[in-house]
Protein backbone atom coordinates (compact mmCIF):
# COMPACT_ATOMS: atom_id res chain seq x y z
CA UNK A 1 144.63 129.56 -99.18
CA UNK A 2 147.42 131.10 -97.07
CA UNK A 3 151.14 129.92 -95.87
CA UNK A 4 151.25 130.01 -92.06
CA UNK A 5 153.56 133.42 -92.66
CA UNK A 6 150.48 135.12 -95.05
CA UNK A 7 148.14 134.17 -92.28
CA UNK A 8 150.07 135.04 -89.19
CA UNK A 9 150.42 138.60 -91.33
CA UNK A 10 146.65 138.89 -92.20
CA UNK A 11 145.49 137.98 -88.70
CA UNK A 12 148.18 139.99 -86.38
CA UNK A 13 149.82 137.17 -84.86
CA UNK A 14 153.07 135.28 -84.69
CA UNK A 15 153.63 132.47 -86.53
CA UNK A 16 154.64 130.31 -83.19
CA UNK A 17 151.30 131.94 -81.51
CA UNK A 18 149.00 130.13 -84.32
CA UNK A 19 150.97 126.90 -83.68
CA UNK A 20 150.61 127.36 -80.32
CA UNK A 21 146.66 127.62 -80.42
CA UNK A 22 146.28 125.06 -83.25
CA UNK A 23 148.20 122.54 -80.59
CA UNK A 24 147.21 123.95 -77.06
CA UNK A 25 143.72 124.35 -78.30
CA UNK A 26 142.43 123.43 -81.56
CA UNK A 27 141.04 126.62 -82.65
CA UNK A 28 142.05 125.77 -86.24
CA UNK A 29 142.88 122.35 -88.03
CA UNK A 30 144.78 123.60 -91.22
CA UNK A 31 145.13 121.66 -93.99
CA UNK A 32 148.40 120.06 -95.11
CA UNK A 33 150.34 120.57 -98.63
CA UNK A 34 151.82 117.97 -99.86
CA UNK A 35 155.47 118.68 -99.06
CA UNK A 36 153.78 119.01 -95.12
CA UNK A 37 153.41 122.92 -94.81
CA UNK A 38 149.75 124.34 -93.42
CA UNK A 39 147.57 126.34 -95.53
CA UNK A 40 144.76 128.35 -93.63
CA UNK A 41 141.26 129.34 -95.30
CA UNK A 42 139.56 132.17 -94.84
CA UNK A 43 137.30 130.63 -92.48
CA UNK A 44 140.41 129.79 -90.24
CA UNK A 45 141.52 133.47 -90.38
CA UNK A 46 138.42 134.43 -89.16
CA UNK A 47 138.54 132.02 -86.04
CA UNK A 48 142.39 133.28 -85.65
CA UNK A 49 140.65 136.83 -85.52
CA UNK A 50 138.06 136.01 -83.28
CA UNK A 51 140.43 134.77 -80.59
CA UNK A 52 142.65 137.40 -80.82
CA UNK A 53 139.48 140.06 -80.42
CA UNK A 54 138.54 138.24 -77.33
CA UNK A 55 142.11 137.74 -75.67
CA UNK A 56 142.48 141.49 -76.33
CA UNK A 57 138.79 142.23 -74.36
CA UNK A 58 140.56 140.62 -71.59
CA UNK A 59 139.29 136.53 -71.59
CA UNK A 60 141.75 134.20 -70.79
CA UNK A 61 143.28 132.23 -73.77
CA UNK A 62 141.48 129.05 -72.64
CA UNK A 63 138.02 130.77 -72.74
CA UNK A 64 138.22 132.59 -75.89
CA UNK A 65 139.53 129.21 -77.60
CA UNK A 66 136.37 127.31 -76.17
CA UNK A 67 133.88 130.37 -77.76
CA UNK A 68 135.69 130.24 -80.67
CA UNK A 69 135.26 126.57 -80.95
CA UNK A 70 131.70 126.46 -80.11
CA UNK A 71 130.89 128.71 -82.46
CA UNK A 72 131.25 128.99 -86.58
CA UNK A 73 133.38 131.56 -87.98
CA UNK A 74 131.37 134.16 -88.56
CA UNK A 75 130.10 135.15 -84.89
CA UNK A 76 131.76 134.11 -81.10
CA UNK A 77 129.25 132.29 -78.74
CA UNK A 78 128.89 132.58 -75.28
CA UNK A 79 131.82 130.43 -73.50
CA UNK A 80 130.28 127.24 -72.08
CA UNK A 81 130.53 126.98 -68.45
CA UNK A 82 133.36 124.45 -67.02
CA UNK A 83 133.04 122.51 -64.48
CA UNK A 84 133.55 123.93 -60.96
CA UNK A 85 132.20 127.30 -61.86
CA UNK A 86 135.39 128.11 -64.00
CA UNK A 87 134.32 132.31 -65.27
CA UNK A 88 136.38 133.86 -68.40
CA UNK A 89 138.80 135.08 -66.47
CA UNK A 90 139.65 131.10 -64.96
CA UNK A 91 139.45 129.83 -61.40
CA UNK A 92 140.81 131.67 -58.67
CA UNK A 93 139.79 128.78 -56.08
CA UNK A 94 142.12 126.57 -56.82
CA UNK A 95 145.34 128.54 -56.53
CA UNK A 96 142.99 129.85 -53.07
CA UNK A 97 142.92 126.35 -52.24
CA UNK A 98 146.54 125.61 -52.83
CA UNK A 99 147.98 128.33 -51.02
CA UNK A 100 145.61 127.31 -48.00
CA UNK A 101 147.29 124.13 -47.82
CA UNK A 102 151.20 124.78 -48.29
CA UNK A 103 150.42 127.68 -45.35
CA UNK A 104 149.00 124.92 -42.98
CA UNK A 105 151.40 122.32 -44.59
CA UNK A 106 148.77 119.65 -45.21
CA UNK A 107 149.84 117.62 -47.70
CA UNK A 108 146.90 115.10 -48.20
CA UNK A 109 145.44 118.66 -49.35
CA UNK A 110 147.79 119.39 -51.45
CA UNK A 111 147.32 116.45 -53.52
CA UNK A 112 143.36 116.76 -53.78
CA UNK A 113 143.99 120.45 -55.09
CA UNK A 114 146.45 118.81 -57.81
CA UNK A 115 144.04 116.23 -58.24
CA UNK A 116 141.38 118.21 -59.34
CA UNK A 117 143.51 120.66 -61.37
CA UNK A 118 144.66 117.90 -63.68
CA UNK A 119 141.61 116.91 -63.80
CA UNK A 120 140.02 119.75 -65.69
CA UNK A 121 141.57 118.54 -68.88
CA UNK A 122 144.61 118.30 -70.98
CA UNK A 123 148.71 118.85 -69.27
CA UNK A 124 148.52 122.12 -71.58
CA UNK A 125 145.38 123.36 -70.38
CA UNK A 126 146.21 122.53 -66.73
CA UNK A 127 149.73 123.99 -66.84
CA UNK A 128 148.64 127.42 -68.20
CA UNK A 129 145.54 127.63 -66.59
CA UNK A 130 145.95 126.50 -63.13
CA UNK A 131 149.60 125.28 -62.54
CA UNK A 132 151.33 127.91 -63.34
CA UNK A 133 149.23 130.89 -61.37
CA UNK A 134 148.91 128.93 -58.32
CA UNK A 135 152.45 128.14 -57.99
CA UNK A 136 153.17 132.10 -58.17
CA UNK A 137 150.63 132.57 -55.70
CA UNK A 138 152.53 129.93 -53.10
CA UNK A 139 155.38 132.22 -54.30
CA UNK A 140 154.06 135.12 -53.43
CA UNK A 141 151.93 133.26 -50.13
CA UNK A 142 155.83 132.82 -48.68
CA UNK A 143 156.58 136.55 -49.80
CA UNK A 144 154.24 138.13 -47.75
CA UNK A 145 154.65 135.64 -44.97
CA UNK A 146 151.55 133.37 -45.01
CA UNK A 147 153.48 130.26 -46.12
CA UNK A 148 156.60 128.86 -44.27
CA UNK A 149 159.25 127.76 -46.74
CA UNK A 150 157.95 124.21 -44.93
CA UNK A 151 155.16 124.49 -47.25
CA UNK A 152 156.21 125.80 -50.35
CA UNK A 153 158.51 122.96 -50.56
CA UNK A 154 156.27 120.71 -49.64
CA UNK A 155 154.05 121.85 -52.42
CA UNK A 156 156.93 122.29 -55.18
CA UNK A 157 157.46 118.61 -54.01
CA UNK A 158 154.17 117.71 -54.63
CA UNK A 159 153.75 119.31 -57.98
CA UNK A 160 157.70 118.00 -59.07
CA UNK A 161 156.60 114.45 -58.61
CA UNK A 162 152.76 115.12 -60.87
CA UNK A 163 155.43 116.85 -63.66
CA UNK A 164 157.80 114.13 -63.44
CA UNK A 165 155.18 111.59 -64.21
CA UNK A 166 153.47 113.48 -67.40
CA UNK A 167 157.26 113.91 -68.65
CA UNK A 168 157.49 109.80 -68.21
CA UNK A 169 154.32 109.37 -70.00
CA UNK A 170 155.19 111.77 -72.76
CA UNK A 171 156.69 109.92 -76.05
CA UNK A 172 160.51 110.25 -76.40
CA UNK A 173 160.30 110.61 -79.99
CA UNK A 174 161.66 109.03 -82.77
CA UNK A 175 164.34 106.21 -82.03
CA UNK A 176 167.53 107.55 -82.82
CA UNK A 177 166.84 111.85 -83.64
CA UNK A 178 169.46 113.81 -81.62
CA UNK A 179 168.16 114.89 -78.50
CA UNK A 180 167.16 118.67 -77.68
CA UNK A 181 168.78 119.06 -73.74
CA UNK A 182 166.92 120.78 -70.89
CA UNK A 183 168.67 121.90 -67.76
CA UNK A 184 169.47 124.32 -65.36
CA UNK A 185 173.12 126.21 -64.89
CA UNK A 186 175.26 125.33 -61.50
CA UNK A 187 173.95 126.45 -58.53
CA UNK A 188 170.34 126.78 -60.30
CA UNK A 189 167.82 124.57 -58.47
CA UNK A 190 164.48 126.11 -58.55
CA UNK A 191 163.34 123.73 -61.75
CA UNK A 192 159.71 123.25 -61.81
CA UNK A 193 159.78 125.73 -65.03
CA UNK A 194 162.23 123.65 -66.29
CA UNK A 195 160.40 120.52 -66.24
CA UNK A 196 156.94 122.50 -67.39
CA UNK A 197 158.99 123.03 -70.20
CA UNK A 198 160.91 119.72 -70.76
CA UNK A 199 157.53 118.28 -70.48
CA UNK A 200 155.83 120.43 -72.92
CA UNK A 201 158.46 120.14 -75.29
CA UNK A 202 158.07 116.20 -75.35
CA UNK A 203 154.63 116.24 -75.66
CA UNK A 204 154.69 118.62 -78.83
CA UNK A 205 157.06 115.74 -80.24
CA UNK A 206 160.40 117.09 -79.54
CA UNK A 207 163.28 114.48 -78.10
CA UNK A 208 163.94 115.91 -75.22
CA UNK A 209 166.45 114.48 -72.26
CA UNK A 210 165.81 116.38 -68.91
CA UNK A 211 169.07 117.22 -66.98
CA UNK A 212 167.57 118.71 -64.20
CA UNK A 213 169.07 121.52 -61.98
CA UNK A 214 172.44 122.33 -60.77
CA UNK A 215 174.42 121.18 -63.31
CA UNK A 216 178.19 121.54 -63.43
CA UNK A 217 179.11 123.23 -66.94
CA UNK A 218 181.48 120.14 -67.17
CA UNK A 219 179.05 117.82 -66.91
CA UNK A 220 176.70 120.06 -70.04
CA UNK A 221 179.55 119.54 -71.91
CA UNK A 222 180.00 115.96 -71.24
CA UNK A 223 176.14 115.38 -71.55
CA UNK A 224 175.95 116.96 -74.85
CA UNK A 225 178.95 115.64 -76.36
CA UNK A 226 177.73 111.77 -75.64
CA UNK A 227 174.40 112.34 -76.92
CA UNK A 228 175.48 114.31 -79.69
CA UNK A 229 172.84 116.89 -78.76
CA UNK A 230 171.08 119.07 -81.54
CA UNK A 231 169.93 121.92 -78.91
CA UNK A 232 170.04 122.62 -75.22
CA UNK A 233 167.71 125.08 -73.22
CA UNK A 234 169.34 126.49 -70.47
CA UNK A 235 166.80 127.88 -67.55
CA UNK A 236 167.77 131.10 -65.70
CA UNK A 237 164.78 131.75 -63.08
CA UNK A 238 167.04 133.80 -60.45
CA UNK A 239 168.98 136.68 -61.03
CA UNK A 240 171.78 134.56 -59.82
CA UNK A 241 171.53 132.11 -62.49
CA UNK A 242 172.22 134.65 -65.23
CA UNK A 243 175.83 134.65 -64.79
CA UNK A 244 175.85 130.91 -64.65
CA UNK A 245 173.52 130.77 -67.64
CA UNK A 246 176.00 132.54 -70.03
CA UNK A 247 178.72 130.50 -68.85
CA UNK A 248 177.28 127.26 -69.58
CA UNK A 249 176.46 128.97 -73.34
CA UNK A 250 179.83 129.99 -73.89
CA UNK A 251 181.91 126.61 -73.35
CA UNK A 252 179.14 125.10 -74.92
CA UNK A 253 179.66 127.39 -78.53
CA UNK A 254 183.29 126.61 -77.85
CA UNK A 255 183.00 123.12 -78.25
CA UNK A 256 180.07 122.73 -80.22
CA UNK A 257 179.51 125.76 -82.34
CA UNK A 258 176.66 124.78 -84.57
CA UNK A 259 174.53 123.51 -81.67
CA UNK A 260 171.84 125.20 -81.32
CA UNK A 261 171.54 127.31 -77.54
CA UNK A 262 168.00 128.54 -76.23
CA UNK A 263 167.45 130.04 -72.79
CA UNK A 264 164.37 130.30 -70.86
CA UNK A 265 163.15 131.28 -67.52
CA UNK A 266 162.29 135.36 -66.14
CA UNK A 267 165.99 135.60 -65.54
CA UNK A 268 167.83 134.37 -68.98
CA UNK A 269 170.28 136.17 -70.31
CA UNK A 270 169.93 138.85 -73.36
CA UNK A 271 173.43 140.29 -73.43
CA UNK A 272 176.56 138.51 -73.62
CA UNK A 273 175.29 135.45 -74.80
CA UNK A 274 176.62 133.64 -78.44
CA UNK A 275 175.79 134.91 -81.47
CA UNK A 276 172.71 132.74 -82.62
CA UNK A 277 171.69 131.74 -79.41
CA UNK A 278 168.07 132.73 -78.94
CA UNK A 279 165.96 133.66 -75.73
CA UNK A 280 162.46 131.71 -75.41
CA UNK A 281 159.52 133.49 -74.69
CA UNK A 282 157.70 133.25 -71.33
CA UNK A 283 154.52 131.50 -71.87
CA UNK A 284 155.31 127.69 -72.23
CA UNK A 285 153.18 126.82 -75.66
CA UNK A 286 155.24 130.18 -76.99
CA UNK A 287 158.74 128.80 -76.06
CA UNK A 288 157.94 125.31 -77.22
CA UNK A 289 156.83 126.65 -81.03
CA UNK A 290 159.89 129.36 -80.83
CA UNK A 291 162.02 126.01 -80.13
CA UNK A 292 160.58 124.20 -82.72
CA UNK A 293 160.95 127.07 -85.16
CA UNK A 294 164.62 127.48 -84.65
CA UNK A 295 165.07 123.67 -85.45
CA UNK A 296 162.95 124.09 -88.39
């Protein structure tokens, strides 16, 4: 039997990667000592392996976990097929579908995309596999001049209010554990990866309070001294939320210096920031076990 260190060492991954795919996709179950620390088998190491092997051949993380699973440890399976004719690689069609409607700003169509993307299983699954891409193909739809910024906001919108309702549904966690604050800097307001996040985060049993964007670095303060917060994440998605970003961390170290500063988002600062502060990695399942980890 190996620690979660020994087996993230014998397999070639992090230790917040195996979290990640024991919780996004149950590719292993380790056992539990009795202090509460995993021990992987060999037969889990060889799952570990097998998924890594496939992710590297180029499957998507979702597809490799389902061979994986539908196989024993010894040999990979063919994938089953998903519903919709999902391939390997995921499905293109539905970020198609979505960019279709914010460029003709149709809104009941909007909603039947999200429909059936939540529908094709769990927030973690949906988030990586379909969320995510087809909001950076709107994105990238209003780049090039297909969508109007009518109906990129009218899809943010849309999605804002489905993310809003899986963070409601999500448990707060245990009565009384100081909260773990999620926000955006002042003058940040692009904060759908913010609440992907916060939402992920609560899910995965962290107590997390969502400040949402544009908040005044007074008003951080304020919020983490009356909650007697144990960590904030501060999202930087912009390049001109870095500054802001490092701000927020410095009068927050200034008044709070053991509290515990993460940063996420493609724009968070690396330089400049207080010592011990730490920057979250991109993928969502990543940054929530590299949160976790740091409380740990």
């Amino acid at each position: 039997m190996y620690t979660i260190k020994e087996a993230a060492a014998r397999t070639g991954l992090s230790v917040p990667v195996l979290r990640a795919w024991e919780r996004r996709y149950g590719v292993v179950s380790p056992t539990r000592t009795p202090g509460g620390y995993r021990v992987y088998d060999e037969a889990a190491l060889a799952r570990l392996r097998s998924m890594r092997r496939l992710i590297e051949d180029g499957w998507s993380a979702s597809a490799a976990a389902a061979a994986v699973v539908a196989s024993g440890p010894g040999q990979v399976a063919t994938p089953p097929a998903a519903p919709g004719g999902v391939d390997r690689f995921g499905d293109a069609r539905l970020s198609e579908q979505l960019v279709a409607a914010a460029a003709a700003i149709d809104s009941d169509e909007i909603e039947a995309v999200l429909d059936d993307m939540f529908a094709t299983g769990s927030y973690e699954r949906v988030v990586g596999d379909h969320l995510v891409p087809a909001l950076r193909a709107v994105g990238d739809g209003w780049a090039e001049g297909r969508v109007a910024v009518a109906g990129e906001h009218v899809a943010s919108s849309a999605v804002l209010r489905r993310l809003a309702a899986a963070f409601q549904a999500a448990s707060a966690g245990p009565a009384g554990e100081r909260p773990v604050l999620v926000g955006l800097p002042p003058g940040a307001r692009h904060e759908l990866g913010g609440l992907i996040f916060a939402t992920a985060a609560r899910r995965a049993g962290l107590p997390v309070v969502y400040l949402g964007a544009d908040l005044p670095i007074g008003d951080w303060i304020a919020a983490v001294e009356r909650t007697d917060a144990r960590a904030v994440v501060i999202g930087a998605v912009m390049a001109s939320d870095t500054a802001p970003a490092r701000s927020v961390a410095a009068e927050l170290a200034a008044v709070r210096p053991a509290l515990t500063i993460a940063f996420g988002g493609p724009a968070a600062p690396e330089a400049g920031i207080p010592a011990g502060s730490i920057r979250l990695p991109e993928e969502t399942p990543d940054a929530v076990a590299a949160l976790r980890e740091a409380l740990d």
